[in-house]
Protein backbone atom coordinates (compact mmCIF):
# COMPACT_ATOMS: atom_id res chain seq x y z
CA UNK A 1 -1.78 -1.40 14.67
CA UNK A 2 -0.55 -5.48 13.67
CA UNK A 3 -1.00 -4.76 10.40
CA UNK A 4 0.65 -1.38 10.49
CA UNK A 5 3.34 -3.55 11.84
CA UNK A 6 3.61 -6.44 9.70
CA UNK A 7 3.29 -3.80 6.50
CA UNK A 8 6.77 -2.16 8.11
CA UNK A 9 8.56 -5.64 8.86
CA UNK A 10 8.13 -7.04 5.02
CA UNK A 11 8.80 -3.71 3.94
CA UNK A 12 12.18 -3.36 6.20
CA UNK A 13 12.58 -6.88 5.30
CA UNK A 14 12.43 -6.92 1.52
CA UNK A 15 14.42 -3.32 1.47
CA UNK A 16 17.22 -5.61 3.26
CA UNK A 17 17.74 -8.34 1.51
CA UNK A 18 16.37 -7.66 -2.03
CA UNK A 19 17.15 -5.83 -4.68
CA UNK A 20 14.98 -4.00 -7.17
CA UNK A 21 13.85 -6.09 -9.12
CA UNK A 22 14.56 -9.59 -7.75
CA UNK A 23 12.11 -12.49 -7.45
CA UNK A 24 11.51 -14.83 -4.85
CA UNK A 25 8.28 -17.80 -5.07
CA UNK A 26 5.95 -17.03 -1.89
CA UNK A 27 3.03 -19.33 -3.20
CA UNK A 28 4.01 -21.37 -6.21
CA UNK A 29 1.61 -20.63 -9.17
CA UNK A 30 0.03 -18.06 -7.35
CA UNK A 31 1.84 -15.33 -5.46
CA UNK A 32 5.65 -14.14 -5.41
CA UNK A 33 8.03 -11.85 -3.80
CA UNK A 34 9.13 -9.30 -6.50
CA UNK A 35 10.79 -5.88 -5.15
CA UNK A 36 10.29 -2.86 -6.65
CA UNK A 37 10.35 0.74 -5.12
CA UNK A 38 7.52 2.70 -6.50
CA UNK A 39 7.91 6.38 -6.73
CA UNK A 40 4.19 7.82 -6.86
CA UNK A 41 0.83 6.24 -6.02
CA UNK A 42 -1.44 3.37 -6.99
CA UNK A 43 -0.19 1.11 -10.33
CA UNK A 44 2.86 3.55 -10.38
CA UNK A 45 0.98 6.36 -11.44
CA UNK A 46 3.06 9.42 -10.52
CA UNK A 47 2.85 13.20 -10.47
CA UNK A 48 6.02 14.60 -12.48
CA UNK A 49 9.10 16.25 -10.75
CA UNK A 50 9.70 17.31 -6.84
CA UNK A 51 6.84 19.53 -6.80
CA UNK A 52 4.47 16.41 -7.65
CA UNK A 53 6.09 14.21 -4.98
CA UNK A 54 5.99 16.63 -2.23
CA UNK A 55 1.85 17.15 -3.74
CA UNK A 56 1.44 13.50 -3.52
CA UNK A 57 3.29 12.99 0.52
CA UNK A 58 1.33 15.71 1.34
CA UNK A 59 -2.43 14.92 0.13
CA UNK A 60 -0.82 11.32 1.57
CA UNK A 61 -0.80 13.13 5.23
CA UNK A 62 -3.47 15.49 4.83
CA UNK A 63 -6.15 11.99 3.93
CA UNK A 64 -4.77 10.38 6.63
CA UNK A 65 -5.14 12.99 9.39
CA UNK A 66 -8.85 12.90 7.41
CA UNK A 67 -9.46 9.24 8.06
CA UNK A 68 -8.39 9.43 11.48
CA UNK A 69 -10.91 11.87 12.51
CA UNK A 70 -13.22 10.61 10.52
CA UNK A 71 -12.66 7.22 12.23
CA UNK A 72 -12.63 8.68 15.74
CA UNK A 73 -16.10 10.34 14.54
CA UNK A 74 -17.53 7.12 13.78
CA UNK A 75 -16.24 5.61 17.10
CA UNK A 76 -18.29 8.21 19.21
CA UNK A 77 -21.17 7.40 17.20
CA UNK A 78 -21.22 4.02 17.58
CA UNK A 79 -20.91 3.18 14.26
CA UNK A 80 -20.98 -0.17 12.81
CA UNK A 81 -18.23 -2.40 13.55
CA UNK A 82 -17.64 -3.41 10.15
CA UNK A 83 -17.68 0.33 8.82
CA UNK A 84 -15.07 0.46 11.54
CA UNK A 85 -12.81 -1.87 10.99
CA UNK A 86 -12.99 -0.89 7.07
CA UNK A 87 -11.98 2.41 7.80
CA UNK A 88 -9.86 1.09 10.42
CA UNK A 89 -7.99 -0.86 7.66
CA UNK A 90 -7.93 2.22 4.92
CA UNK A 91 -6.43 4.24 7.52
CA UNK A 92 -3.33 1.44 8.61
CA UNK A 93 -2.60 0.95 4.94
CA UNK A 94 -2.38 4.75 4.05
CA UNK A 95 -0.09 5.10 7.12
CA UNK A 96 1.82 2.57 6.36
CA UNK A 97 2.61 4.14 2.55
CA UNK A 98 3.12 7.07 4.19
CA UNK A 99 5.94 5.50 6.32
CA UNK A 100 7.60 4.64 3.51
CA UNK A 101 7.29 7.47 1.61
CA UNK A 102 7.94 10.03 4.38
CA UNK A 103 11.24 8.33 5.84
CA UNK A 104 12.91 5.76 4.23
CA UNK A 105 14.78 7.94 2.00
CA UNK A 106 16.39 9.14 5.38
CA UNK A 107 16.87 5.39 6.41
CA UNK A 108 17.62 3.30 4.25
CA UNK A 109 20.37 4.03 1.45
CA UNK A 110 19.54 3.39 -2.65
CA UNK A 111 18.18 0.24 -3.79
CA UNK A 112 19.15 -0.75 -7.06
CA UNK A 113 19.57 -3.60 -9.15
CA UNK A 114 22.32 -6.03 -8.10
CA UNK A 115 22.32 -3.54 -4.29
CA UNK A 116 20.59 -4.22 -1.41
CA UNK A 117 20.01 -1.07 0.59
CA UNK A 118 21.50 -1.25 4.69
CA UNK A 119 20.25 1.21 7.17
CA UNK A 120 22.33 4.41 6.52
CA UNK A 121 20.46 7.46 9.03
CA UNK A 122 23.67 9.60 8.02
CA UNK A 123 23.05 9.34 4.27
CA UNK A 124 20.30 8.12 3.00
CA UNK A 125 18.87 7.63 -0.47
CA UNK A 126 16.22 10.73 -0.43
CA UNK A 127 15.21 14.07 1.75
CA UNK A 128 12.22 13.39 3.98
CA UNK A 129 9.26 12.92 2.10
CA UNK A 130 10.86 11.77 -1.16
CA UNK A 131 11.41 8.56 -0.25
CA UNK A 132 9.45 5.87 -2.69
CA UNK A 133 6.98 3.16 -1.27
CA UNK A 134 8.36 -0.69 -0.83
CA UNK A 135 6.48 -3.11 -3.20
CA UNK A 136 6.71 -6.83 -3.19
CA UNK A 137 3.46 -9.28 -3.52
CA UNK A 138 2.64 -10.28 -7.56
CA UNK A 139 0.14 -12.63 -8.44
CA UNK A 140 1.50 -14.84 -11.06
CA UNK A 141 -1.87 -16.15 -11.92
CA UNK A 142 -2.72 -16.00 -15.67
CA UNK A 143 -5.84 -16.08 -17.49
CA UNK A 144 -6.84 -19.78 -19.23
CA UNK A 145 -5.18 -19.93 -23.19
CA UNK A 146 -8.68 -20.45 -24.18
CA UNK A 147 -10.17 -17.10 -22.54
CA UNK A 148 -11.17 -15.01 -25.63
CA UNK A 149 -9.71 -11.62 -27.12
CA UNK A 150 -6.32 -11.90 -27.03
CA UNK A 151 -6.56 -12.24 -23.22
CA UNK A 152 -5.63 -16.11 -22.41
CA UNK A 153 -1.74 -16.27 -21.15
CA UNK A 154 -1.67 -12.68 -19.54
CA UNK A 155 -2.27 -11.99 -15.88
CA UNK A 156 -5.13 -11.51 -14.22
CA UNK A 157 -3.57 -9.15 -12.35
CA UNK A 158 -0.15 -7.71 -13.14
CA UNK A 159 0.40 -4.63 -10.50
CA UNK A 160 2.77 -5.21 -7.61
CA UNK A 161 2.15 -4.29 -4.64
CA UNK A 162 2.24 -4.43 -0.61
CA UNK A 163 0.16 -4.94 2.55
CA UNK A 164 -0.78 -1.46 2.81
CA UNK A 165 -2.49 -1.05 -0.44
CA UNK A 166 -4.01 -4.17 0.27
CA UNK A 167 -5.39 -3.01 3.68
CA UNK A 168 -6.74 0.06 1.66
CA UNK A 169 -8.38 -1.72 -1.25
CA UNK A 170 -10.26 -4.33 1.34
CA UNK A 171 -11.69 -1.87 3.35
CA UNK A 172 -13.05 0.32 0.34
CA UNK A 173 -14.45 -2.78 -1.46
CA UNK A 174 -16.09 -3.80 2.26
CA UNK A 175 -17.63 -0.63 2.50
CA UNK A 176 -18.75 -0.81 -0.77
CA UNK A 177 -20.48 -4.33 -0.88
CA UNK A 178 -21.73 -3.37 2.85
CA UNK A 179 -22.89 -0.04 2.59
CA UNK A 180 -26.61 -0.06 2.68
CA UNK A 181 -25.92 -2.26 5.94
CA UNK A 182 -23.47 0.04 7.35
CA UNK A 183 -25.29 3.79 6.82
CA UNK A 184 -28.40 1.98 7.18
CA UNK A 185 -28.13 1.93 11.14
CA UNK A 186 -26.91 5.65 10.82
CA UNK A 187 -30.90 6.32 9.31
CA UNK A 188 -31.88 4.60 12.32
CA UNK A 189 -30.00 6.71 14.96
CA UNK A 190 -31.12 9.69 13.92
């Protein structure tokens, strides 16, 4: 729940006093703010039209409703704690994306370049469940001007993104470097 929380209050806060596009230093050399509104799912990737957006809130809700069952399951079962907690964390961030995604439009008005959005619950930029999800963090890392094929000078890792998808990706790289630990005690139980 925290980090369901703090994923809302950057979001709310960016959506308020950015606009698309604008860029603010966080860490020098490493990290900045850099607002963008992204309109479909992981690295922008996006399925075409309203039919694809309302696919894409939906399989949003539908996975999350999963997870939380799934997490409740694991609960009863004593699962591990870490197995917990990742889930735990894949579950906050895809709730928090969902937040976005499911009511902003109805919040917020249009963000734009050179507009910062205000709270507008009369008329707001998009129908429930059109909305698009607040992004902000880029690492401005690059690679060394020595790194070989044509790689030195770019970044290590261009995509922007937020809390949420960082809550997700942690908990399914966790699971993944833990999993023989975590299902291991499962083989155990039974």
């Amino acid at each position: 729940m925290p980090l369901l929380l703090v994923d809302q209050i950057l979001k709310i806060y960016i959506k308020l006093n950015f606009t698309i596009g604008e860029i603010a230093e966080f860490i020098p050399g490493l990290l900045e703010f850099q607002f963008i509104e992204n309109e479909g799912m992981a690295f922008g990737w996006a399925l075409p039209g309203v039919a694809g957006k309302l696919v894409l809130t939906s399989f949003r809700l539908i996975a999350s409703v999963g997870i939380g069952i799934y997490l409740f399951k694991l609960i009863n079962e004593k699962a591990h704690s870490g197995l917990l907690k990742s889930v735990a964390l894949i579950w906050a961030g895809a709730i928090g994306n969902i937040v976005d995604s499911a009511v902003y439009g109805r919040l917020f008005s249009h963000s734009g370049w050179g507009t910062i959005a205000d709270f507008n619950v009369e008329n707001g930029y998009a129908p429930w469940l059109m909305a698009n999800v607040v992004d902000m963090f880029h690492f401005t890392i690059r690679w060394p001007s020595w790194m070989p094929f044509n790689i030195g000078g770019l970044e290590v890792f261009p995509p922007i993104w937020n809390i949420a998808d960082a809550a997700i990706s942690i908990g399914v790289i966790w699971i993944v470097l833990n999993q023989k630990r975590f299902f291991q005690e499962d083989k155990k139980r039974q």
